[in-house]
Protein backbone atom coordinates (compact mmCIF):
# COMPACT_ATOMS: atom_id res chain seq x y z
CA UNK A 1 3.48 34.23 31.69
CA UNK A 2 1.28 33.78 28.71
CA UNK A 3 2.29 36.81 26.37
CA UNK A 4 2.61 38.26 23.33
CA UNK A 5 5.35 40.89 22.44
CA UNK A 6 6.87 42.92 19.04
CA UNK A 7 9.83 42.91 17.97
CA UNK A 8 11.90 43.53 14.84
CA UNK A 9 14.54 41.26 12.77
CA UNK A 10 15.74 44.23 9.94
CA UNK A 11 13.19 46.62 10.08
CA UNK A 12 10.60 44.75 10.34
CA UNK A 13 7.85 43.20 12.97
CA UNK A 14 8.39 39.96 14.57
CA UNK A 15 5.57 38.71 16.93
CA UNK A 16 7.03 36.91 20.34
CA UNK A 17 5.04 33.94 21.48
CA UNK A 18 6.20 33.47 25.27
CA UNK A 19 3.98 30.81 27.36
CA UNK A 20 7.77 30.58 30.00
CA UNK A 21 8.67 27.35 28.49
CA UNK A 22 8.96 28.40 24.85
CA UNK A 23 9.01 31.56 22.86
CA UNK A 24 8.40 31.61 19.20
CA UNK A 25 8.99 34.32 16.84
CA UNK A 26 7.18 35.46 14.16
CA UNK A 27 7.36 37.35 11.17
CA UNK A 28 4.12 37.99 9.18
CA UNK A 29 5.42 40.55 7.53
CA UNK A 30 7.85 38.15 5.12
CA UNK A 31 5.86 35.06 4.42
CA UNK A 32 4.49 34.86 7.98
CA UNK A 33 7.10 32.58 8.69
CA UNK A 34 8.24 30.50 12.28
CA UNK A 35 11.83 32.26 12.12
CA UNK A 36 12.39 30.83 15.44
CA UNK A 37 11.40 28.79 18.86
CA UNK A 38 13.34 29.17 21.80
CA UNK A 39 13.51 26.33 24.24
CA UNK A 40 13.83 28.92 27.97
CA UNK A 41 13.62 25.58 29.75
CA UNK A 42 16.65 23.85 28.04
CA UNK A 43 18.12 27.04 26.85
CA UNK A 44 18.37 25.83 23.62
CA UNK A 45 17.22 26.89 20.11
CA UNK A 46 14.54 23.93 18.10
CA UNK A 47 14.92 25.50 14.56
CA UNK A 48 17.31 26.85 12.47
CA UNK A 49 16.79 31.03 12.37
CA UNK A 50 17.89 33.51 10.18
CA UNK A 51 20.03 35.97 11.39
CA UNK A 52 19.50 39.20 10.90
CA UNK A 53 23.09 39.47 7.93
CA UNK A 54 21.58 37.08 6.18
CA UNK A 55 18.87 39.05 5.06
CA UNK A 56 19.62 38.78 0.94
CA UNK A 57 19.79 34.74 1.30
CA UNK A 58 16.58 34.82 3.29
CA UNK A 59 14.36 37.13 0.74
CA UNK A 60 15.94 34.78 -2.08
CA UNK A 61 14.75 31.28 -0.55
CA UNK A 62 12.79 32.00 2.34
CA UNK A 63 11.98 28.00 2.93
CA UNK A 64 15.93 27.32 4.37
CA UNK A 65 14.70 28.67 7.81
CA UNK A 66 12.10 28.22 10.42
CA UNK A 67 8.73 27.02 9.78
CA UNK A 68 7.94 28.08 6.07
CA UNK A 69 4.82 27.41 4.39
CA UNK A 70 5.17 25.61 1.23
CA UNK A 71 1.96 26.42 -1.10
CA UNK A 72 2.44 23.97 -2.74
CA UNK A 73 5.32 21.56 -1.99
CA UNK A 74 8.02 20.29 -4.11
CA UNK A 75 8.39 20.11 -7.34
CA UNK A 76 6.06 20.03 -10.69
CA UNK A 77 7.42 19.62 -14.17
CA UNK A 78 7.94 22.26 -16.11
CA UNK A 79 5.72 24.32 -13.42
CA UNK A 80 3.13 23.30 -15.84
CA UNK A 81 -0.45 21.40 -15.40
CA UNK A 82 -3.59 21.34 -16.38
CA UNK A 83 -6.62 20.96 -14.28
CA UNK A 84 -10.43 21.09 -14.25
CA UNK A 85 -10.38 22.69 -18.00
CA UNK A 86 -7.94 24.88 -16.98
CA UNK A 87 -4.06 25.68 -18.08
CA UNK A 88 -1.41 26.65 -15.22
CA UNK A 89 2.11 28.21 -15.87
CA UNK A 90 4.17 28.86 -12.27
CA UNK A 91 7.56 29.98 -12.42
CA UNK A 92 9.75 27.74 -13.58
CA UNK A 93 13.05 28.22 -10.41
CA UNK A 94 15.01 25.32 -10.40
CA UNK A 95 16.79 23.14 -12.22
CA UNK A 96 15.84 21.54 -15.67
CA UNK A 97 13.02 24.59 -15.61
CA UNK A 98 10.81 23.11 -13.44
CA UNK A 99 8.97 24.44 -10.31
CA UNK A 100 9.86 23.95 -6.62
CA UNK A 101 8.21 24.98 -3.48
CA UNK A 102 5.32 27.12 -4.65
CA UNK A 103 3.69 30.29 -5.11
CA UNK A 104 4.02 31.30 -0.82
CA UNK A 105 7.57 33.15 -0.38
CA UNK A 106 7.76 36.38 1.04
CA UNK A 107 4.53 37.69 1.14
CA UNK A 108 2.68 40.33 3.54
CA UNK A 109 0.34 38.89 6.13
CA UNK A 110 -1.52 40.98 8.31
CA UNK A 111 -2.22 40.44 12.00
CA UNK A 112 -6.17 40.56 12.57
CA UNK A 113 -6.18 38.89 16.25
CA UNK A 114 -3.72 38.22 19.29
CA UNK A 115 -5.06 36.79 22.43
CA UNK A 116 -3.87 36.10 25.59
CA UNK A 117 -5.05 34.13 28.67
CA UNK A 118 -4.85 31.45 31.40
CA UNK A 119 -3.82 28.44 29.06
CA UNK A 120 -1.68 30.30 26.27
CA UNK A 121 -1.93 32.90 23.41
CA UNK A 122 -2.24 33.30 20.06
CA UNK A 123 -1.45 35.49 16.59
CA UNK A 124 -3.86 35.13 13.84
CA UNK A 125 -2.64 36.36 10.55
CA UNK A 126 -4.71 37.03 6.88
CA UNK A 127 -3.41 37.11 3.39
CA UNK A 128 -5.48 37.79 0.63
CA UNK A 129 -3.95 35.83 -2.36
CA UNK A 130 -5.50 38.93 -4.88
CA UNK A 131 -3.27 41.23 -2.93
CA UNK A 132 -0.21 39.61 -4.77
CA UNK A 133 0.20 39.90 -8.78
CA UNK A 134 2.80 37.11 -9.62
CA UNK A 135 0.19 35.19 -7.09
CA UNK A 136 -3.05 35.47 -9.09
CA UNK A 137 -0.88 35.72 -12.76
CA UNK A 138 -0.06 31.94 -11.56
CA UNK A 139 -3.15 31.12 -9.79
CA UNK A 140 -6.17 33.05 -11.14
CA UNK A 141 -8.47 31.79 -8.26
CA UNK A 142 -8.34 34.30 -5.45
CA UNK A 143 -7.82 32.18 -1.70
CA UNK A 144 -8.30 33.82 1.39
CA UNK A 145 -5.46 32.55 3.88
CA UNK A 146 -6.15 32.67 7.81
CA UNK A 147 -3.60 31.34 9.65
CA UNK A 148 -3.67 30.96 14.32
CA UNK A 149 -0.44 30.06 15.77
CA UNK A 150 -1.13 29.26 19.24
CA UNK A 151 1.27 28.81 21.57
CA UNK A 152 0.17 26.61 24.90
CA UNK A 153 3.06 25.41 27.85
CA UNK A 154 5.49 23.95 25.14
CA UNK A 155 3.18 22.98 22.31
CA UNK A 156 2.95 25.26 19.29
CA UNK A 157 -0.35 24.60 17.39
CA UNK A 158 -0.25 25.50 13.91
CA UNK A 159 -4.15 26.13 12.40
CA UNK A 160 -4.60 27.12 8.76
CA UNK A 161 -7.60 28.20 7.17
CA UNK A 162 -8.08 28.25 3.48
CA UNK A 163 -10.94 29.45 1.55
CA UNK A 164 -11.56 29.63 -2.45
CA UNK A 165 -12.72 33.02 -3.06
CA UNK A 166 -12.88 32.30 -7.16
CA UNK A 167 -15.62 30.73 -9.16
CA UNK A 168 -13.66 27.58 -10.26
CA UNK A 169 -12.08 24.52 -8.46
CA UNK A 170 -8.42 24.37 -8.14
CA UNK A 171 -5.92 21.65 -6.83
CA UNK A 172 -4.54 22.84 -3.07
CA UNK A 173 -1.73 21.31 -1.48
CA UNK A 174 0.53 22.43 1.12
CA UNK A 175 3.72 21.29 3.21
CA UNK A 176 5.89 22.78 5.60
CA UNK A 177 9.74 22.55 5.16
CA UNK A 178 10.48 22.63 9.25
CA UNK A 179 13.99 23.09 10.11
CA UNK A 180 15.18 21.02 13.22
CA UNK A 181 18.09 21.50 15.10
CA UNK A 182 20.44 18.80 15.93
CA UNK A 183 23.18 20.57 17.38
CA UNK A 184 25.63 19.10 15.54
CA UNK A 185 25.23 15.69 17.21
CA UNK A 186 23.36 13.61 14.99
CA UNK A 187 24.42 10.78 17.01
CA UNK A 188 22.05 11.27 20.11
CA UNK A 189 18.74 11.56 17.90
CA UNK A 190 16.70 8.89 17.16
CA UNK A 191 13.89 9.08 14.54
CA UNK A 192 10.24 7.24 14.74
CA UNK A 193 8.12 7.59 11.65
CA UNK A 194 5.29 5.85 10.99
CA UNK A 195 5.97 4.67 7.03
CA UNK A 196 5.47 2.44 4.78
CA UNK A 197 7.24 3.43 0.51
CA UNK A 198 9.18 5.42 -0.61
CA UNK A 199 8.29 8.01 -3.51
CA UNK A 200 10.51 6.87 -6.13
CA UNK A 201 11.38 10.08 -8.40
CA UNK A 202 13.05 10.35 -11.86
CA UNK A 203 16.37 11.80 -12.58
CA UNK A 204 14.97 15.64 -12.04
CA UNK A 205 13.72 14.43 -8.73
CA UNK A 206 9.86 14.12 -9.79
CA UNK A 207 7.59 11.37 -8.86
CA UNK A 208 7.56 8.85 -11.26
CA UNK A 209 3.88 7.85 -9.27
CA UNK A 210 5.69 4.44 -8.44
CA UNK A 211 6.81 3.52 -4.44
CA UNK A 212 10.02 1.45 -3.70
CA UNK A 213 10.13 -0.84 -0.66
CA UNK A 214 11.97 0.78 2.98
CA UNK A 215 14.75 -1.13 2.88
CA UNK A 216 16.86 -0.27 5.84
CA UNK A 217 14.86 2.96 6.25
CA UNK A 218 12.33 0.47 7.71
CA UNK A 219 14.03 1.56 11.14
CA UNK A 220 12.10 4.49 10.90
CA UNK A 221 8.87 2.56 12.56
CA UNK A 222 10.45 1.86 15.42
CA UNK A 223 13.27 4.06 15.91
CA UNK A 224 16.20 5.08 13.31
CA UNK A 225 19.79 6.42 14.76
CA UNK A 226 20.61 9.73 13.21
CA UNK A 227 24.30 8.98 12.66
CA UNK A 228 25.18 8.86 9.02
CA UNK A 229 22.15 9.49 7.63
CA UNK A 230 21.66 11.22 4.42
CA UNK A 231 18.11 11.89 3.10
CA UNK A 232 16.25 13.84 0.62
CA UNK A 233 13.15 11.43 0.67
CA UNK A 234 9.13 11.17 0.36
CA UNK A 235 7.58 8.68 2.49
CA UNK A 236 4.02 7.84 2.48
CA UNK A 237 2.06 7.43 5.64
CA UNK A 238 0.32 3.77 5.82
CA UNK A 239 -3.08 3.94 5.70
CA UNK A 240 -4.52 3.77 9.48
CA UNK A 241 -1.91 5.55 10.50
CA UNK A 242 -1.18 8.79 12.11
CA UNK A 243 0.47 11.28 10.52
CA UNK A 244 3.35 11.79 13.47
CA UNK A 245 7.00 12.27 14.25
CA UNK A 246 9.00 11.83 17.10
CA UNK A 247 12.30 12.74 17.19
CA UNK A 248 13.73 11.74 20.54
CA UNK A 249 17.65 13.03 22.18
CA UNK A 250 19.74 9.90 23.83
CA UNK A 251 18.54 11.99 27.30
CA UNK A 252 14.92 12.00 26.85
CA UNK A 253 14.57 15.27 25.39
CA UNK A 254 11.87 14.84 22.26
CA UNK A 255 10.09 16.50 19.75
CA UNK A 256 6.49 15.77 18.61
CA UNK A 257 5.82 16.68 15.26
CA UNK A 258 2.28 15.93 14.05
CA UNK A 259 0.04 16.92 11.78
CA UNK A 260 -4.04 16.04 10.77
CA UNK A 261 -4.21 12.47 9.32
CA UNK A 262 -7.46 13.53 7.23
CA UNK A 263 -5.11 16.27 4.89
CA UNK A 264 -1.31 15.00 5.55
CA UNK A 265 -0.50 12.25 3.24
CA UNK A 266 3.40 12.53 2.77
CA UNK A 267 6.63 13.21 4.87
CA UNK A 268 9.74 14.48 3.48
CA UNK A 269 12.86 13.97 5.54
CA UNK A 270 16.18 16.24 4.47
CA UNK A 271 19.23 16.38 6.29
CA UNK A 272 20.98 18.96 3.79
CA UNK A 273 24.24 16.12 3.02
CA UNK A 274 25.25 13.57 5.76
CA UNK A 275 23.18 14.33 9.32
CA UNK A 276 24.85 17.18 11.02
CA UNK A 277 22.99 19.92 11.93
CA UNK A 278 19.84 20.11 10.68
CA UNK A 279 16.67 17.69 10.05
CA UNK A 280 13.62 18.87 8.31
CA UNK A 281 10.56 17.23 9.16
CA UNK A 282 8.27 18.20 6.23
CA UNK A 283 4.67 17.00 6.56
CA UNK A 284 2.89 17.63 2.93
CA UNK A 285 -1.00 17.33 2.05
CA UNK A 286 0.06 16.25 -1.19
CA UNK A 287 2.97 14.31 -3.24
CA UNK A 288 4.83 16.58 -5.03
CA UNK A 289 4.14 17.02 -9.39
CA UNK A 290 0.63 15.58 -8.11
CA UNK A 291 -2.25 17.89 -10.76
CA UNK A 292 0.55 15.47 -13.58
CA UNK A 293 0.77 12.57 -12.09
CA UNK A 294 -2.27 9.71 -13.46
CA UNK A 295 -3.11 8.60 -10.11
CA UNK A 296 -6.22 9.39 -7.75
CA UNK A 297 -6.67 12.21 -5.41
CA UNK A 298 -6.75 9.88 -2.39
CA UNK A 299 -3.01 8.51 -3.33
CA UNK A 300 -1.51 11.93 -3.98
CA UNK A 301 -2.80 13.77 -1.31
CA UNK A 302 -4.33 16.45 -4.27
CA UNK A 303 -7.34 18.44 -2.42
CA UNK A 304 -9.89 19.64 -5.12
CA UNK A 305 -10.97 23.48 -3.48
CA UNK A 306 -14.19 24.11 -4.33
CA UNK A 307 -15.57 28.37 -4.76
CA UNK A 308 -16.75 28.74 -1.55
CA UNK A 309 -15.37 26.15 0.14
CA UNK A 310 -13.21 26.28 3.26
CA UNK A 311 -10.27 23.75 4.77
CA UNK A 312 -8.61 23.70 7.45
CA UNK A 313 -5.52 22.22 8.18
CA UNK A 314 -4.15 21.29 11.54
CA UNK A 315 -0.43 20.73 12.81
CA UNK A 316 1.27 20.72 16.11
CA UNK A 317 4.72 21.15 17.88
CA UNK A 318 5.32 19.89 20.89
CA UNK A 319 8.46 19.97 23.59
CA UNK A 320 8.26 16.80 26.08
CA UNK A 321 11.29 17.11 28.87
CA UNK A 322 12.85 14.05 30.25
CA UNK A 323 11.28 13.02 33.88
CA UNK A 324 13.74 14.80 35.85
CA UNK A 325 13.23 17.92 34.57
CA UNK A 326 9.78 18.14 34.04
């Protein structure tokens, strides 16, 4: 049963992913966000959704449900920069008058392709970044964004395509602020990480450019208990090392986050306050404040787009069911 349905969540379309094991909803039409997968074979949601009354909340910070894309991630001081010659201003939204999570919110996507066959299907979704005002007043250089969710058994595969329609480079990053359930049981879910610093950041929660030692965190390469924790961190990926997450229930039940090695530099790990319900797995291309900070492109993760040029950048989320039920 490899479909694709619509829907609506307030008025407007959702498109249903449904391969029997997993169904996955999206909704182009407001930041072509994940704004939910449902486990059929554990009966169980993976990511914190949006209901339809909270609909306000939602439109006013989009990236506290689901799958959001974060274009670019984090934070950058003052939501100013300068790069290649040329001055950028974004809106300065949180605290201290910086910048946070991006020029990507709730913006229309259209659906160009759906398939359907023997070993999954698939929405593919376009955004033209000249379609959007406050977009182009903050990012002159028009991008053409393609994005293929692909749904196969219980993997979602997440492919995003990103070309520089404009005539000058520009610094690209992105990140996804994933929200994991935990069911309010902390306590059965044990983290692996590959790791290997921490991004230290300043008292406004920038990057100083500096990394701090694990410490106890160091759990996260082989396995870190849930239970108390209470994190709002940047970890760099060691070099040689995959850019993956596994975040495993006490019965066997996991979930396989990963993402491509060649783009995804960084992970961010927030539990929103002591571990109870949620996790978010972030995987980001680049550190946040990066186009400031006086380090190389191949430490922050900054990806100079060329005019012309095309990226694309891979990630994938997979169910595995313990033995018994599989």
């Amino acid at each position: 049963m490899n479909q694709v349905t619509k829907g609506q969540w307030n008025g407007y379309d959702t498109y249903i992913l449904n391969t029997g094991r997993l169904e996955v909803t999206l909704l182009p039409r407001l930041g072509n966000n994940v704004i939910e997968i449902k486990d059929q074979q554990e009966q169980r949601q993976v990511l914190r959704k949006p209901e339809e009354s909270e609909l306000a909340f939602y439109l006013q910070k989009p990236y506290h449900f689901g799958i959001p894309m974060l274009i670019p991630p984090g934070r950058i001081a003052k939501g100013r920069f300068e790069y290649d010659g040329t001055s950028y201003q974004f809106d300065q939204n949180t605290a201290n008058e910086n910048h946070i999570h991006g020029l990507h919110r709730t913006q229309a996507w259209c659906v160009s392709d759906i398939e359907e066959d023997d070993e999954g299907c698939a929405v593919t979704t376009e955004f033209l970044t000249s379609s959007d005002p406050r977009w182009i007043d903050q990012m002159p250089e028009p991008l053409k964004l393609q994005m293929t969710f692909r749904l196969q058994g219980s993997e979602l595969h997440q492919r995003l395509r990103v070309t520089n329609l404009g005539s000058r480079s520009i610094p690209f990053g992105l990140g996804y602020h994933t929200w994991l359930l935990l069911d309010g049981r902390p306590d059965q879910w044990t983290l692996k990480l590959p790791v290997d610093g921490i991004c230290t950041l300043d008292e406004q929660l920038l990057p100083t450019g500096e990394f701090s030692s694990l410490g106890k965190l160091e759990a996260l390469n082989t396995g870190c208990n849930l239970k108390g924790s209470d994190l709002d961190t940047i970890f760099k990926i060691p070099e040689g090392a995959p850019a993956e997450a596994l975040l495993t229930r006490d019965d066997g039940y996991s979930i396989e986050y990963s993402a491509d090695r060649s783009f995804f530099k960084y992970w961010v790990l927030y539990t929103k306050g002591t571990a109870d319900q949620f996790l978010c797995i972030e995987p980001y291309t680049w550190i946040p404040n990066a186009p400031n900070l006086d380090l190389p492109n191949e430490l922050t993760g900054l990806i100079n787009l060329e005019p012309n040029q095309m990226i694309e950048l891979n990630t994938k989320l997979q169910i595995h069911y313990p033995i018994s039920k599989d």
